[in-house]
N, C-alpha and C. Protein backbone atom coordinates (compact mmCIF):
# COMPACT_ATOMS: atom_id res chain seq x y z
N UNK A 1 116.58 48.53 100.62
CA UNK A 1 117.89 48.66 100.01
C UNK A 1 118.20 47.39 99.22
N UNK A 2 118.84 47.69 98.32
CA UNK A 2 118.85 46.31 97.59
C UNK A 2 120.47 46.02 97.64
N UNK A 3 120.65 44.65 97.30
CA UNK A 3 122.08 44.25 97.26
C UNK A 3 122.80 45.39 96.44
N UNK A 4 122.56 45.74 95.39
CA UNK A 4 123.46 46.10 94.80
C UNK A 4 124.21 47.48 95.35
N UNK A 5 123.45 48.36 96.23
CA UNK A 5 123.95 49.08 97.15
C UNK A 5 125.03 49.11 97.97
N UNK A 6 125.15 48.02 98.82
CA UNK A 6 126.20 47.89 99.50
C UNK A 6 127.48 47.35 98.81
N UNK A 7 127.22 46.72 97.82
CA UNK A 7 128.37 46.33 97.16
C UNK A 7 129.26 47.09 96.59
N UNK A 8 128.72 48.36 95.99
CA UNK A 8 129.03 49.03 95.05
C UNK A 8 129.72 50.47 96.04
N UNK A 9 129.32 50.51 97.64
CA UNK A 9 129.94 51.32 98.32
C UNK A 9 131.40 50.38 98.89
N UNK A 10 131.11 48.87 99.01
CA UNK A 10 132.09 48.13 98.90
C UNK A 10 133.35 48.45 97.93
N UNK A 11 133.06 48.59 96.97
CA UNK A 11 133.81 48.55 95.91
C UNK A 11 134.61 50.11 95.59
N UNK A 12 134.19 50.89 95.90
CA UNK A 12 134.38 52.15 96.01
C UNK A 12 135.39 52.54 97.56
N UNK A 13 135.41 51.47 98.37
CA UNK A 13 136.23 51.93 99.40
C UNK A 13 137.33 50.63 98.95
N UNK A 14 137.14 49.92 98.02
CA UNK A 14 138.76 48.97 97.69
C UNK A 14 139.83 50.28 97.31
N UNK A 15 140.51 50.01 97.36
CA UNK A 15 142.07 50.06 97.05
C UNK A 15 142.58 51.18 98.27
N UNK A 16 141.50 51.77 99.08
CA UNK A 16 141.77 52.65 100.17
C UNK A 16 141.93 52.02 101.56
N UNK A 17 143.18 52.60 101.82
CA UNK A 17 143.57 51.63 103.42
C UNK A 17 142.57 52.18 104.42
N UNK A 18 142.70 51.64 105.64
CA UNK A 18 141.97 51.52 106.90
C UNK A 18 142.34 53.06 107.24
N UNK A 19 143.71 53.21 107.09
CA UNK A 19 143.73 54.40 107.61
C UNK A 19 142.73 55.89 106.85
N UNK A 20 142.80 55.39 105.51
CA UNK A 20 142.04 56.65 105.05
C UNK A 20 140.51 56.63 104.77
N UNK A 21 139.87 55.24 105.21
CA UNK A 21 138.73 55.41 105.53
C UNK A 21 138.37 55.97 106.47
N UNK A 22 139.30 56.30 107.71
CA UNK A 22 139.01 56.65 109.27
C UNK A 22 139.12 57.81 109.13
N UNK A 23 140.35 58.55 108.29
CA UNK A 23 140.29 59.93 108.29
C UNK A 23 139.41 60.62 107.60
N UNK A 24 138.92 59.55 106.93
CA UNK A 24 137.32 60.55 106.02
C UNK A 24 135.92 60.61 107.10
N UNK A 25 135.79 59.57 107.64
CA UNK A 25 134.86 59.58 108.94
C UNK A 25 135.39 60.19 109.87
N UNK A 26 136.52 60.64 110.64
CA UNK A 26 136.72 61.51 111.17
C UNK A 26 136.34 63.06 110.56
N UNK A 27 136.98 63.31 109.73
CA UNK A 27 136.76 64.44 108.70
C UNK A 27 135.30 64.55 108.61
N UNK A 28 134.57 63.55 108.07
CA UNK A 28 133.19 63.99 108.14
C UNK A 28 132.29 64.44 109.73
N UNK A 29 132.77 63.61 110.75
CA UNK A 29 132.21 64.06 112.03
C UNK A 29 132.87 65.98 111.99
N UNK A 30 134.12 65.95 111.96
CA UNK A 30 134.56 67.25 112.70
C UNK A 30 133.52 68.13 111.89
N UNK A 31 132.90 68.29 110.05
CA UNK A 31 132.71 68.57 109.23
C UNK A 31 131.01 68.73 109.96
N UNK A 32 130.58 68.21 110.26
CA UNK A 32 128.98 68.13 110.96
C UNK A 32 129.28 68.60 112.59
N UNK A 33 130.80 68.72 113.12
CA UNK A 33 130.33 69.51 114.57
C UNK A 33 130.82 70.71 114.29
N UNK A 34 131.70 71.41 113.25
CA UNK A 34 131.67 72.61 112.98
C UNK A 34 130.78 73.05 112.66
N UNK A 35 129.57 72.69 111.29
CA UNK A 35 128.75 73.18 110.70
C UNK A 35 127.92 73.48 111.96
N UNK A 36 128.06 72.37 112.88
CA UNK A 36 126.46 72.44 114.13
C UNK A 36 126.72 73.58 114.69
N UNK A 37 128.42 73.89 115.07
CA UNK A 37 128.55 75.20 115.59
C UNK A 37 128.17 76.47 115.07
N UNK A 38 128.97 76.53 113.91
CA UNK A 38 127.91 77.90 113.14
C UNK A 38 127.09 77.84 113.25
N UNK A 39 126.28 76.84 112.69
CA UNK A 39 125.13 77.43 112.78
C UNK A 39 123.98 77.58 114.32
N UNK A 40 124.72 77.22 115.79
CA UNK A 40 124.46 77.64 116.78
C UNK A 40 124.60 78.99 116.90
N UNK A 41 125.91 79.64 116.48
CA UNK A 41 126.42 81.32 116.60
C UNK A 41 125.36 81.88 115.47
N UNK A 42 125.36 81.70 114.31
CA UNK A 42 124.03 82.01 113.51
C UNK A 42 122.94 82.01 114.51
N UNK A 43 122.74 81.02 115.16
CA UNK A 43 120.82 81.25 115.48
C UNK A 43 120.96 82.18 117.04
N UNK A 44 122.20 82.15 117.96
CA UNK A 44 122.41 83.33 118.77
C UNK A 44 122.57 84.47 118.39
N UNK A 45 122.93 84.93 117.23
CA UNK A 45 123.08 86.24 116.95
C UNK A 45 121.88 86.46 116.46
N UNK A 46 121.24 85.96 115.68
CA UNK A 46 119.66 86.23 115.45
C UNK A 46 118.57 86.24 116.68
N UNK A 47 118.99 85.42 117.44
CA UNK A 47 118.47 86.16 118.94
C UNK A 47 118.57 87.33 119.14
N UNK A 48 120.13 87.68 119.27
CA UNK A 48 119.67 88.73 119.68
C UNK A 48 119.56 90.48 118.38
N UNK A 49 119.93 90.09 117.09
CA UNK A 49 119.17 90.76 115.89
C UNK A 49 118.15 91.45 116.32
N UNK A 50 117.19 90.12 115.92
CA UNK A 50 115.96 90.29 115.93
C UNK A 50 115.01 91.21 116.87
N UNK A 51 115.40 91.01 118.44
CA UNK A 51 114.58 91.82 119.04
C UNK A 51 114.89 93.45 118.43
N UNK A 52 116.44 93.62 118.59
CA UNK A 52 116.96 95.25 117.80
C UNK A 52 116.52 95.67 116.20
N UNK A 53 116.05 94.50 115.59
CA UNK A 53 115.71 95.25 114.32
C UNK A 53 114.28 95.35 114.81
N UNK A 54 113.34 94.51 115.05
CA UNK A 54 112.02 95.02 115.50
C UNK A 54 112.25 96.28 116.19
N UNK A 55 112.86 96.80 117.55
CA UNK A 55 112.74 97.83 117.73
C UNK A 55 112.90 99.31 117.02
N UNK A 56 114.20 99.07 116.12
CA UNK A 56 114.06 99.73 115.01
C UNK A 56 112.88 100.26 114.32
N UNK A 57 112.07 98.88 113.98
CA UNK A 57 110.89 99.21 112.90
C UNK A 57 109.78 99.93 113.69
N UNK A 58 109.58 99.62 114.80
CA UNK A 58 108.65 100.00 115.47
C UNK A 58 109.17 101.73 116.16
N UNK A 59 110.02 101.58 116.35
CA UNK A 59 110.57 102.78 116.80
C UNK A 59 110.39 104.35 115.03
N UNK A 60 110.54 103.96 114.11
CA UNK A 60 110.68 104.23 112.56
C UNK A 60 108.77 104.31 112.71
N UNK A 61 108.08 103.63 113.08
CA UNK A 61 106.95 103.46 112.56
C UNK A 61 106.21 104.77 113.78
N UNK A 62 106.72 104.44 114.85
CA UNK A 62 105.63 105.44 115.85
C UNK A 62 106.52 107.13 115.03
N UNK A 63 107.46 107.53 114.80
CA UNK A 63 108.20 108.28 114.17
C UNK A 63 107.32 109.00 113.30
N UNK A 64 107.15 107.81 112.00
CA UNK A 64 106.00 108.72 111.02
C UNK A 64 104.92 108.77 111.84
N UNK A 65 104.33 108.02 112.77
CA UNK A 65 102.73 108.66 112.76
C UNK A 65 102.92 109.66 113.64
N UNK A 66 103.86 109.91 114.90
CA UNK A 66 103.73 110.97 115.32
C UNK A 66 104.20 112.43 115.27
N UNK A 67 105.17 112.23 114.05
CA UNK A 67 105.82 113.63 113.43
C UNK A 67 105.25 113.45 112.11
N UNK A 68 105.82 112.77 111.07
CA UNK A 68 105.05 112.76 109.35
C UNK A 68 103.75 113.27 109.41
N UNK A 69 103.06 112.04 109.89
CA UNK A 69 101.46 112.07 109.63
C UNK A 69 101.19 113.58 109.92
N UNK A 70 101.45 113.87 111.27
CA UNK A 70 100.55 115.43 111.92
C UNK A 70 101.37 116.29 110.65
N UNK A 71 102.34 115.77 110.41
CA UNK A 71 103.18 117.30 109.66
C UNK A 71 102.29 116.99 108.15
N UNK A 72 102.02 116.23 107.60
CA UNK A 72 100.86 115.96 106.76
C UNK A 72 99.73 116.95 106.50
N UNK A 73 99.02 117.23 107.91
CA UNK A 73 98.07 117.38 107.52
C UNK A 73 98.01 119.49 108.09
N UNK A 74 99.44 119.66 108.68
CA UNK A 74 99.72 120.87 108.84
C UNK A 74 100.07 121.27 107.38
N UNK A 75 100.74 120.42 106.41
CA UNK A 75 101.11 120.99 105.11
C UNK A 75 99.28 121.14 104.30
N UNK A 76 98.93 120.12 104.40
CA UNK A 76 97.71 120.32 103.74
C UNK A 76 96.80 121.47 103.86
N UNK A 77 96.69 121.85 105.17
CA UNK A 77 96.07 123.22 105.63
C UNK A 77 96.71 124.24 105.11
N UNK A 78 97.93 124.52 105.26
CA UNK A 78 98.59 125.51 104.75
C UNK A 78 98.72 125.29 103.29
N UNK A 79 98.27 124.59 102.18
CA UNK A 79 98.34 124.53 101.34
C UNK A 79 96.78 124.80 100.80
N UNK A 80 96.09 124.41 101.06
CA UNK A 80 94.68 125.30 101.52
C UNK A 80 94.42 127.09 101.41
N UNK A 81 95.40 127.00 102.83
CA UNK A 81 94.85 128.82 103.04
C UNK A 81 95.85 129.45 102.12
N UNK A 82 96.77 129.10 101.74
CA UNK A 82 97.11 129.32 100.41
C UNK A 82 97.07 129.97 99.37
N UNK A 83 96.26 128.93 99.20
CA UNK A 83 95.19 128.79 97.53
C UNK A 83 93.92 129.56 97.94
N UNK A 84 93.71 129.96 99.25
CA UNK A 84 92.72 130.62 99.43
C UNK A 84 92.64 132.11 99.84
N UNK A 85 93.87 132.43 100.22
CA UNK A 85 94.66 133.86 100.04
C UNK A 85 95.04 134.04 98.46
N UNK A 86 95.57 133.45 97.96
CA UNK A 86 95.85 133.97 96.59
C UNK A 86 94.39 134.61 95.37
N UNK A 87 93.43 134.00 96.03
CA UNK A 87 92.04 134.29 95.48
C UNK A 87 91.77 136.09 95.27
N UNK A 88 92.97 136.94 96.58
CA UNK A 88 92.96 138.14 96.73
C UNK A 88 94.53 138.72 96.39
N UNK A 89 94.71 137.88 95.29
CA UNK A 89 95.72 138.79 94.53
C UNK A 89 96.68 139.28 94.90
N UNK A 90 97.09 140.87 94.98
CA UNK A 90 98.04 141.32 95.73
C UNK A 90 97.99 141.83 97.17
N UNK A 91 96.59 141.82 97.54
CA UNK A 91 96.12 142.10 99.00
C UNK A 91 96.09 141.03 99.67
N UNK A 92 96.35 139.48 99.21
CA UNK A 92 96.58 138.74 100.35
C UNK A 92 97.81 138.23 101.07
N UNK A 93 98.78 138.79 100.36
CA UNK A 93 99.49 138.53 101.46
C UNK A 93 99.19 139.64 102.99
N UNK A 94 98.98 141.08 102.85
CA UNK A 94 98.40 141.77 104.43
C UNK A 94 96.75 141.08 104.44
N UNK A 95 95.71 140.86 104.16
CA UNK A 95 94.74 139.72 104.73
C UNK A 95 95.74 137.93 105.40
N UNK A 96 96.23 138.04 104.49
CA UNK A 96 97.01 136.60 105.08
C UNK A 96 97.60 136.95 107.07
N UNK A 97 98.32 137.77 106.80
CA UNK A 97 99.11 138.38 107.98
C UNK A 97 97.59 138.69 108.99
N UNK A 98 96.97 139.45 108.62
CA UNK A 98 96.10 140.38 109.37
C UNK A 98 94.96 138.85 110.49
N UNK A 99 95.18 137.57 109.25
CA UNK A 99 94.27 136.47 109.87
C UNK A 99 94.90 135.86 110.82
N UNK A 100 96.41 135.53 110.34
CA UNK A 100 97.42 135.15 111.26
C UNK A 100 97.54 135.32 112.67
N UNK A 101 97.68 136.98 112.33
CA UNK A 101 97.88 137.63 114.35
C UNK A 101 97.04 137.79 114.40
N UNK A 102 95.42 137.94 113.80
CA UNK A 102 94.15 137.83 114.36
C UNK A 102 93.96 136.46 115.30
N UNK A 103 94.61 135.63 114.70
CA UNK A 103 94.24 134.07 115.14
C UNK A 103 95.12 133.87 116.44
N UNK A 104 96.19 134.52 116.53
CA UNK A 104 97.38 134.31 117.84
C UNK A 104 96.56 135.18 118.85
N UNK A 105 95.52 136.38 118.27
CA UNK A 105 95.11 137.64 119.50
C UNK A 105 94.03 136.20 120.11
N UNK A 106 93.66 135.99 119.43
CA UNK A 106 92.36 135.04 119.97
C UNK A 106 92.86 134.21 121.07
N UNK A 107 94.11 133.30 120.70
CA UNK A 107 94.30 132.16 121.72
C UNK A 107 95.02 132.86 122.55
N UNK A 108 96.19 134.15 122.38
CA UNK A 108 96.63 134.53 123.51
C UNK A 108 95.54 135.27 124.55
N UNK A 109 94.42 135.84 124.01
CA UNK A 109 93.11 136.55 124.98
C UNK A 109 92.36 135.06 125.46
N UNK A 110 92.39 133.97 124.91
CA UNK A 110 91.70 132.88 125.66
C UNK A 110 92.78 132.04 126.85
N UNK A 111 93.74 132.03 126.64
CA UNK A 111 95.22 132.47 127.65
C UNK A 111 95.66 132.63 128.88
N UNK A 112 94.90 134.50 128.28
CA UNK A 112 95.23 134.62 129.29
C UNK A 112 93.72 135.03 130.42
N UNK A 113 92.61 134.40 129.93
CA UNK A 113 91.69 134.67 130.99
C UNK A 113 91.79 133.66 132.05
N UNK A 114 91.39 133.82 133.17
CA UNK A 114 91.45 133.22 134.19
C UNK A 114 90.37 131.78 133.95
N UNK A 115 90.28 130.62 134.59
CA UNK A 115 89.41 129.33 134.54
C UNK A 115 87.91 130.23 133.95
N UNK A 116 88.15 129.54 132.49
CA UNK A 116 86.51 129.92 132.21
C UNK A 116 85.90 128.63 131.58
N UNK A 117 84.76 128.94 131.10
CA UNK A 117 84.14 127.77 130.64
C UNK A 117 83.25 128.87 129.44
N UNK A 118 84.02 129.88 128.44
CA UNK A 118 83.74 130.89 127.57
C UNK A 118 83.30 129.77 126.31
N UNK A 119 82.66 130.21 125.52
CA UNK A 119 82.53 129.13 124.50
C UNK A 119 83.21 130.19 123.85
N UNK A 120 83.54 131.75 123.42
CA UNK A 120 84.02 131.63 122.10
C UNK A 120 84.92 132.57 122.86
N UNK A 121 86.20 132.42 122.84
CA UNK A 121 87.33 132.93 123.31
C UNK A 121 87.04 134.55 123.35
N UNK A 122 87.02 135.13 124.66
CA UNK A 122 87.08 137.07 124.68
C UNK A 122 85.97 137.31 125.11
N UNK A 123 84.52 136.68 124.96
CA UNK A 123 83.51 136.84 124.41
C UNK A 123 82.21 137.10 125.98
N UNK A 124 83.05 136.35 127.14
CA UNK A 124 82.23 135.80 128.26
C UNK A 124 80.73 135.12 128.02
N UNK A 125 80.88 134.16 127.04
CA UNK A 125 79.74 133.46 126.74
C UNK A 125 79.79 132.03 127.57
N UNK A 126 79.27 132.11 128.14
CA UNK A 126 79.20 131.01 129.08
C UNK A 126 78.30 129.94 128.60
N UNK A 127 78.77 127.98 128.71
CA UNK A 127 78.00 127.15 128.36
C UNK A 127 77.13 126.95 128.97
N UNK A 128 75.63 127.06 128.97
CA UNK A 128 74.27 126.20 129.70
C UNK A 128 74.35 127.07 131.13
N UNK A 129 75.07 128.36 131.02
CA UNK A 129 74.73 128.71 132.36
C UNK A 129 75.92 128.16 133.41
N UNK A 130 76.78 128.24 133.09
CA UNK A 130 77.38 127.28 134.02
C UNK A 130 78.99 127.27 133.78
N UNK A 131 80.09 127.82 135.31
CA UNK A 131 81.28 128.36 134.60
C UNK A 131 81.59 128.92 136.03
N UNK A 132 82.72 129.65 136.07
CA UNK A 132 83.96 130.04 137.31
C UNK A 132 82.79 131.60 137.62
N UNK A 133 82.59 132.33 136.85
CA UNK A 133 81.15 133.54 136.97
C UNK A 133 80.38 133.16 137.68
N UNK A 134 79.51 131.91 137.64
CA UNK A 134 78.12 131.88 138.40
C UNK A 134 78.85 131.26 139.84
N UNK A 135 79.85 130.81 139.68
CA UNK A 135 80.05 129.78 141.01
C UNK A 135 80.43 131.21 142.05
N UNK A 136 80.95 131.95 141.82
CA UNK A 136 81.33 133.25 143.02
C UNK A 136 80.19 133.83 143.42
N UNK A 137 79.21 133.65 142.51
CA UNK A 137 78.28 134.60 143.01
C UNK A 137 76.91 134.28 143.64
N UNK A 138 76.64 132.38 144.11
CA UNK A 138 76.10 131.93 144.99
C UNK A 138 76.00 132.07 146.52
């Protein structure tokens, strides 16, 4: 620091009494324990923010992958058989239908069979030999 520093803050507090130097240093303390306070209530409320907006995001994020995404790739299929019914003109909409409840007969007949180990639903095709059939009849 060089001389000319202090002099010149010297000179800048002439013609101001004692008293109003004190009330500016007072003023400046209260001025630095308010600010300290805000910004204590600032960094508590971001405590507790923060954990609730993360849950948010994460909560938003499992959301799309486990409804969006699957509904994704249900639109894509059906946008598929579609384009692949329309190939039959005015007969696909009854082929469309006819594949439909073909496809519901299948899983409701695989359903409703009792513990199997069928490889193709209706069919009593049993894997490698081996299934709820052979075990009764040892």
């Amino acid at each position: 620091m060089s001389q000319a520093e202090p002099l010149t803050l010297i000179e800048k507090a002439r013609g101001r009494g004692l008293t109003g130097i004190a009330k500016q240093g007072i003023g400046g303390w209260l001025l630095a324990l308010s600010s300290s306070l805000i910004l204590g209530v600032q960094a508590l409320t971001q405590v507790l923010i923060v954990p609730i907006d993360l849950f948010v995001n994460i909560t938003e994020a499992a959301g799309e992958a486990f409804i969006v995404s699957p509904l994704g790739v249900v639109i894509a299929g059906s946008e598929a058989s579609a384009q692949s019914i329309a190939e039959f003109e005015f007969l696909g909409l009854p082929i469309g239908t006819v594949v439909v409840l073909g496809s519901f007969a299948i899983v409701a007949l695989y359903l409703r069979q009792p513990w199997s180990s069928d490889f193709v639903p209706g069919t009593f095709t049993d894997s490698l030999g081996t299934g709820t059939e052979e075990e009764g009849e040892a």
